[in-house]
Protein backbone atom coordinates (compact mmCIF):
# COMPACT_ATOMS: atom_id res chain seq x y z
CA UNK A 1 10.76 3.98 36.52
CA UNK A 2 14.20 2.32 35.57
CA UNK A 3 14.54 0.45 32.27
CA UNK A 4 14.38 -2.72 33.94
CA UNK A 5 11.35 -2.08 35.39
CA UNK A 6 9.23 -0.88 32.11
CA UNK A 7 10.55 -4.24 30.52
CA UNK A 8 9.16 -6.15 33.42
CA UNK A 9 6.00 -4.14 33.36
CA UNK A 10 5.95 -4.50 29.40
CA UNK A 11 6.38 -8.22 29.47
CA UNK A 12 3.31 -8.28 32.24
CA UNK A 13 0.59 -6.39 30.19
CA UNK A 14 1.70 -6.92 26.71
CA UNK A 15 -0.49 -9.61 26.07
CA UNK A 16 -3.53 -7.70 28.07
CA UNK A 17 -2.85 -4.98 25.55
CA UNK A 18 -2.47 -6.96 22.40
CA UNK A 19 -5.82 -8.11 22.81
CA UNK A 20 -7.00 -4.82 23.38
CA UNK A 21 -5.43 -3.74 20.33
CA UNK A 22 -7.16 -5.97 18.37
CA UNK A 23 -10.67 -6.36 19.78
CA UNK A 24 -10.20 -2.37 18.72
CA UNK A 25 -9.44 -2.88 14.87
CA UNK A 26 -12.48 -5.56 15.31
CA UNK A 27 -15.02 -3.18 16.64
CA UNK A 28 -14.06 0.05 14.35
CA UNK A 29 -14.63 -2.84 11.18
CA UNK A 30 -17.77 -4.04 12.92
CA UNK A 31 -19.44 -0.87 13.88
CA UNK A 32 -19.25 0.52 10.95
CA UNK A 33 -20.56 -2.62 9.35
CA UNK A 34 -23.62 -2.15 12.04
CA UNK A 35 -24.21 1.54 11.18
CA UNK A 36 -24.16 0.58 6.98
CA UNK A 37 -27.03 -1.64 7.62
CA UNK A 38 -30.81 -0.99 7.83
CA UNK A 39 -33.08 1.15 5.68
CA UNK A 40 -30.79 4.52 4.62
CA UNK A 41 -33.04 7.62 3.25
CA UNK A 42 -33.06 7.83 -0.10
CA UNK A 43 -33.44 12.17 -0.30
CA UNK A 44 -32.09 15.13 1.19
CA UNK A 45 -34.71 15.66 3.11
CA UNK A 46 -35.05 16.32 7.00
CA UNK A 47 -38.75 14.90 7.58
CA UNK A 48 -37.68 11.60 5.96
CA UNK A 49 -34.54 12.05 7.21
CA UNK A 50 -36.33 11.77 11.22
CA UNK A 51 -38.65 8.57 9.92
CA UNK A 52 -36.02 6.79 8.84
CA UNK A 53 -34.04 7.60 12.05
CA UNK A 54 -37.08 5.87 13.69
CA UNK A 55 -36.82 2.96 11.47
CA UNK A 56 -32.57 2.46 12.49
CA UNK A 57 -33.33 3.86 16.02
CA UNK A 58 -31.82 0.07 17.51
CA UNK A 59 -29.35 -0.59 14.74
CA UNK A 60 -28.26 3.46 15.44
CA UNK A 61 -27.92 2.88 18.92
CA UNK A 62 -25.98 -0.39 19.14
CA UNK A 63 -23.85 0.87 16.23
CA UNK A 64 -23.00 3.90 18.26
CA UNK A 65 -22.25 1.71 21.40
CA UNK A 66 -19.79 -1.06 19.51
CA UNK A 67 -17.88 2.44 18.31
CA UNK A 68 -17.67 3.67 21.40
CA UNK A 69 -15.87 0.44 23.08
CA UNK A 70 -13.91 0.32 19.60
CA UNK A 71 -12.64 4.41 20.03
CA UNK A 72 -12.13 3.10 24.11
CA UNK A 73 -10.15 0.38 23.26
CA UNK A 74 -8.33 2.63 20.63
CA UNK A 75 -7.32 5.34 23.20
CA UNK A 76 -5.65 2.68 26.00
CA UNK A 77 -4.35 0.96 23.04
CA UNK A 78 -2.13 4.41 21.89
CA UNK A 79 -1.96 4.75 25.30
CA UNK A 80 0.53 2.23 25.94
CA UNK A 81 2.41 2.53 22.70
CA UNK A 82 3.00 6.36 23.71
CA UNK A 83 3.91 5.10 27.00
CA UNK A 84 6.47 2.99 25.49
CA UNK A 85 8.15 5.43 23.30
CA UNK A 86 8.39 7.84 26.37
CA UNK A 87 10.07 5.55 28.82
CA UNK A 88 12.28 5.42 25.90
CA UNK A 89 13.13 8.66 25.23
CA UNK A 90 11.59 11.01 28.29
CA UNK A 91 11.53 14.27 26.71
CA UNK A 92 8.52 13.28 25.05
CA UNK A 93 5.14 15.87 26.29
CA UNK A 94 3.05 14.00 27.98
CA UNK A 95 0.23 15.87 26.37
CA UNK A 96 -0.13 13.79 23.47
CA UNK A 97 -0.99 10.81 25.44
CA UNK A 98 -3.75 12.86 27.09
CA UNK A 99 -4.94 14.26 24.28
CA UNK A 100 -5.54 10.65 23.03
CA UNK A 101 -7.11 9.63 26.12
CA UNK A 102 -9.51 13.04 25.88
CA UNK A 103 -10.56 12.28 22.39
CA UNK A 104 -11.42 8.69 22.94
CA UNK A 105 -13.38 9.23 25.84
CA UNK A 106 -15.38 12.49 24.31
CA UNK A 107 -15.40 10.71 20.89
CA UNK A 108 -17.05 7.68 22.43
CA UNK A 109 -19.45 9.81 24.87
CA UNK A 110 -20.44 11.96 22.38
CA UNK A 111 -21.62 9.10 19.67
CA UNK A 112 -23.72 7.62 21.91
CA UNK A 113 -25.88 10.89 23.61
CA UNK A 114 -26.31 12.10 19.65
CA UNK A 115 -27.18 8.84 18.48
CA UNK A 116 -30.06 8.30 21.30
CA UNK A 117 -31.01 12.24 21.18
CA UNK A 118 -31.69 11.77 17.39
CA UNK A 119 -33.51 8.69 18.24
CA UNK A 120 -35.55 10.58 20.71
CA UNK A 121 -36.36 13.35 18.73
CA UNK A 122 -37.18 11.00 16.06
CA UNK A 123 -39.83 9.10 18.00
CA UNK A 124 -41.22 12.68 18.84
CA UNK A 125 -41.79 13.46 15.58
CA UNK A 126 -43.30 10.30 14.34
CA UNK A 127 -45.34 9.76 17.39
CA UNK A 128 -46.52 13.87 17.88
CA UNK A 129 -47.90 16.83 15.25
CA UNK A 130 -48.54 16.58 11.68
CA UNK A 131 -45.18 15.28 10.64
CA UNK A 132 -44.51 18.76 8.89
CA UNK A 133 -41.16 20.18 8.11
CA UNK A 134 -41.57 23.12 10.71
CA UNK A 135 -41.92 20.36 13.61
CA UNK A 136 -39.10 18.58 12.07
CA UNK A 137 -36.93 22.10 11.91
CA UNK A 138 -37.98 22.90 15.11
CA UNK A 139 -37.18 19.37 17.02
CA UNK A 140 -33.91 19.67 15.35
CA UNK A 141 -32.48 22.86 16.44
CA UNK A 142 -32.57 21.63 20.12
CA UNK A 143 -29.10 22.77 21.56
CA UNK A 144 -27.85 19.63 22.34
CA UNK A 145 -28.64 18.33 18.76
CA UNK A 146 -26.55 21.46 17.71
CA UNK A 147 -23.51 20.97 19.76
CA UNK A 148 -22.85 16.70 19.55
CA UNK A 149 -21.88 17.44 16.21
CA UNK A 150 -18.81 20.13 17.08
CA UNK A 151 -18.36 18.17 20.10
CA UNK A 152 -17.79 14.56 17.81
CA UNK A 153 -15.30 16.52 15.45
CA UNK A 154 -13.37 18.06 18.20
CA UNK A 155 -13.24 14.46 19.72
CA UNK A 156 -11.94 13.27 16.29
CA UNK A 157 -9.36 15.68 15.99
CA UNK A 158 -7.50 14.94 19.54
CA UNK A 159 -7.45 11.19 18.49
CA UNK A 160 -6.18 11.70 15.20
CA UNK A 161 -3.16 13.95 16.84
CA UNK A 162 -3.21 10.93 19.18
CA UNK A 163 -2.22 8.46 15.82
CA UNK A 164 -0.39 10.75 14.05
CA UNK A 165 1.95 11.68 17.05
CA UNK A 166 2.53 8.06 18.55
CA UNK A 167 3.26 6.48 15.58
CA UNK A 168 5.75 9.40 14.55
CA UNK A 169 7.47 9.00 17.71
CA UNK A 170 7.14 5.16 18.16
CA UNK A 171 8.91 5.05 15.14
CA UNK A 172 11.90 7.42 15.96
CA UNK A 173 12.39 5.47 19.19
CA UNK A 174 12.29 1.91 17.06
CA UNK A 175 9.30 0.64 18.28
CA UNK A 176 7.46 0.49 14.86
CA UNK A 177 8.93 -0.71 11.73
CA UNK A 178 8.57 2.00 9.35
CA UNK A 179 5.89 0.88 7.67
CA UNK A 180 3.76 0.37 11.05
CA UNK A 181 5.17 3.89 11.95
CA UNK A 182 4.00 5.43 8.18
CA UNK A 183 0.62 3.15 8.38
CA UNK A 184 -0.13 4.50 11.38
CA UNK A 185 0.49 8.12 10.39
CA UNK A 186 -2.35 7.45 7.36
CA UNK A 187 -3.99 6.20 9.33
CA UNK A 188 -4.49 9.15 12.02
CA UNK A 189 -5.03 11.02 8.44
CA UNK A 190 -7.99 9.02 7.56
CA UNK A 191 -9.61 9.98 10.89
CA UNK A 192 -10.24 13.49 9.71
CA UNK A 193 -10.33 13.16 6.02
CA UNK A 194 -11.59 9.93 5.20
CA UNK A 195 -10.89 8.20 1.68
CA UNK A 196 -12.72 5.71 -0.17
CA UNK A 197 -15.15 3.02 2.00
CA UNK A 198 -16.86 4.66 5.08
CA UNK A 199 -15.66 1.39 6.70
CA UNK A 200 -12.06 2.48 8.64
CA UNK A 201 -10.26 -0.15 7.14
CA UNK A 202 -6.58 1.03 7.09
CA UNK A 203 -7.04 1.86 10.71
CA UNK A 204 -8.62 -1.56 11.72
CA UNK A 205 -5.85 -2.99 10.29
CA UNK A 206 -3.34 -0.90 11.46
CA UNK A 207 -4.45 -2.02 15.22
CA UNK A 208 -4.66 -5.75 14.25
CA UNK A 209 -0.87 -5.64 12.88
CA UNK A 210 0.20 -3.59 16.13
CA UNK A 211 -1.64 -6.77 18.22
CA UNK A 212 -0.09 -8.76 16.32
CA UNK A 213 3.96 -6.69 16.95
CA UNK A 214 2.72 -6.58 20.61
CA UNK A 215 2.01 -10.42 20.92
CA UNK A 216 5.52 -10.68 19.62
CA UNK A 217 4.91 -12.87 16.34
CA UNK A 218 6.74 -10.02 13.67
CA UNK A 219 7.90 -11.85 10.60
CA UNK A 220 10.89 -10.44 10.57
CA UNK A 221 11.28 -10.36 14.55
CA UNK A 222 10.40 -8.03 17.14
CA UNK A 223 11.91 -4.31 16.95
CA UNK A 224 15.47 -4.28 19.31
CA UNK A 225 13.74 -1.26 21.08
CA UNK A 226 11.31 -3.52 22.81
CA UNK A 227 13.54 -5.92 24.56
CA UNK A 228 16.44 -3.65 24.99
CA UNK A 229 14.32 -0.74 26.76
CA UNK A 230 16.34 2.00 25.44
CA UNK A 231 15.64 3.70 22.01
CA UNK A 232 17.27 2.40 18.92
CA UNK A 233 16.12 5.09 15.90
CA UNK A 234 16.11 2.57 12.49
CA UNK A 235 18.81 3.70 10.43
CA UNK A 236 18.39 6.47 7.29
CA UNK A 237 18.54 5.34 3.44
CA UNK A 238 22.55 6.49 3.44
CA UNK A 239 23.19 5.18 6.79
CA UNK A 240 21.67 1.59 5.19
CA UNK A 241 24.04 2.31 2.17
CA UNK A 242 26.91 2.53 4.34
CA UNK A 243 26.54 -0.27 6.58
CA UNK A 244 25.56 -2.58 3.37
CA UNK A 245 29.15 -1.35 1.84
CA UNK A 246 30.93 -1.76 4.95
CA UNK A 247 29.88 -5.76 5.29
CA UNK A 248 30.55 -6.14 1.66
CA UNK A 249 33.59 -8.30 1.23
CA UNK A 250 37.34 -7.15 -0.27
CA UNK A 251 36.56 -10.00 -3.72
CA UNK A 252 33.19 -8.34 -4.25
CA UNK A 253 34.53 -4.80 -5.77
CA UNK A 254 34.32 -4.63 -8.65
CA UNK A 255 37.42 -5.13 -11.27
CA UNK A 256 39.00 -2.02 -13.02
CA UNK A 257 38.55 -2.34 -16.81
CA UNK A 258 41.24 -3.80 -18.54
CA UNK A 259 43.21 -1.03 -21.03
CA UNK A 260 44.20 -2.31 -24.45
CA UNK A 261 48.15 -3.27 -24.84
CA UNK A 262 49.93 -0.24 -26.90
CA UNK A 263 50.69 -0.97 -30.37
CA UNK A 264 54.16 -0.23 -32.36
CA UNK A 265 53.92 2.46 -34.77
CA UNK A 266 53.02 0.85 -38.21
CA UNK A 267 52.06 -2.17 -37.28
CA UNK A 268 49.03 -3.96 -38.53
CA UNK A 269 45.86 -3.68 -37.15
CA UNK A 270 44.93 -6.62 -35.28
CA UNK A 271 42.01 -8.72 -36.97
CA UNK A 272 38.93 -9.43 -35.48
CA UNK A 273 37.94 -12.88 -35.18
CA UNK A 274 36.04 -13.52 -38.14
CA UNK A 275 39.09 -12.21 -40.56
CA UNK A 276 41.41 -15.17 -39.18
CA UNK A 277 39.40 -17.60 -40.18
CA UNK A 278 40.21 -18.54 -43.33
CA UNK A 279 37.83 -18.38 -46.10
CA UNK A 280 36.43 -22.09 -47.49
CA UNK A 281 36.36 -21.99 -51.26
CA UNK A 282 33.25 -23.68 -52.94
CA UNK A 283 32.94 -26.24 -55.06
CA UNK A 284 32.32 -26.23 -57.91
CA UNK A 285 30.01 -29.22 -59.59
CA UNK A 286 30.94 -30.09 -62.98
């Protein structure tokens, strides 16, 4: 695909993907706002830990399915953005973008099995037996109830390579500023190690701030790399420095200090002004 061609294509499914870039930051925000609400068990404990997951069993489930559309929307939205730094600069691997795609999809897949397998198992155990910790062990240590888990994490680790990656190279091709390119970075961080408030803020608004770039309403206008099609790296610090110096004009260096006039030898030394101002004598009242 020419250059030409990506801009038209850009220009015909930028909007489409704006809005899918932020109905993404809205769902991450709003599903984790779902899954913070209801009862929450109180101990460490994995018979009260199953009641209580029979208590949340709808808020658990429609929690699980707003994240999943959220990590969906998430993976077309890095999608395009690695799309658009590689029709910039083509010796980009193409495995990053399906690495993205992978863990969105399995991130998304795998919330929603675990979160109606734990409901199921749940219901078993409040409807069935004595309600003893054996039962509970035993429901538990199912295989599938095992492997979610590993499956969830791997899932999680693909899409955070999928962040870190596309806004690293979005950025080197001008696409981001650098603090969308930096943001973005943390943000991909966060998805592994998270910091703070179990809600994904920085990451729900890093995808509301890329909507916004997309839509093209940047304060400071829309990076040159999107309307030019080619890539257009943001100058370094010294590059900056030089360029600043260069438009400087000739009257704004500054002036060499002026060097005192010699003196003879042997002649006085020149007053300051306080001694040539001559001394008033007071009065005196009689």
């Amino acid at each position: 695909m020419s250059a030409d061609d990506r801009l038209r294509y850009e220009a015909r499914v930028r909007v489409r993907y704006s809005v899918l870039a932020a109905l993404a930051g809205v769902l991450l925000v709003a599903a984790a706002a779902i899954q913070l609400s209801g009862p929450h068990v109180k101990v460490d404990e994995l018979t009260a830990d199953l009641i209580i997951a029979h208590k949340r069993f709808p808020i658990d489930v429609i929690g699980s399915v707003v994240n999943a559309c959220a990590l969906l929307a998430v993976a077309g939205t890095l999608s395009y953005l690695y799309g658009a730094a590689q029709a910039r600069k083509p010796d980009l691997k193409s495995w990053v973008r399906i690495a993205t795609i992978v863990g969105g999809v399995l991130a998304a897949l795998s919330g929603v099995v675990y979160a109606i397998v734990i409901a199921s198992k749940a219901n078993d155990f409040v409807s069935h037996g004595t309600q003893t910790y054996q039962q509970a062990h035993q429901l538990t240590q199912a295989t599938i109830v095992l492997v979610m888990p590993f499956i969830g994490q791997a899932a999680a680790l693909l899409l955070a390579i999928g962040f870190v990656l596309t806004s690293l190279n979005a950025l080197r091709v001008g696409l981001l500023t650098r603090f969308m390119g930096y943001l973005g970075i943390f943000a991909g961080v966060l998805v592994i190690f998270p910091i703070g408030s179990p809600v994904p803020v920085v990451q729900g608004f890093w995808l509301l701030t890329l909507a916004y770039l997309l839509y093209g309403r940047w304060p400071t206008g829309v990076p040159p790399a999107w309307t030019t099609g080619r890539a257009q790296p943001w100058p370094s610090s010294a590059e900056m420095r030089e360029q600043r110096s260069k438009a400087a004009p000739a009257g704004a260096k500054t002036k060499p200090a002026r060097t005192p006039a010699p003196q003879a030898v042997g002649a006085p030394a020149a007053r300051g002004p306080r001694a040539a101002i001559p001394k008033r004598k007071r009065k005196r009242r009689k």
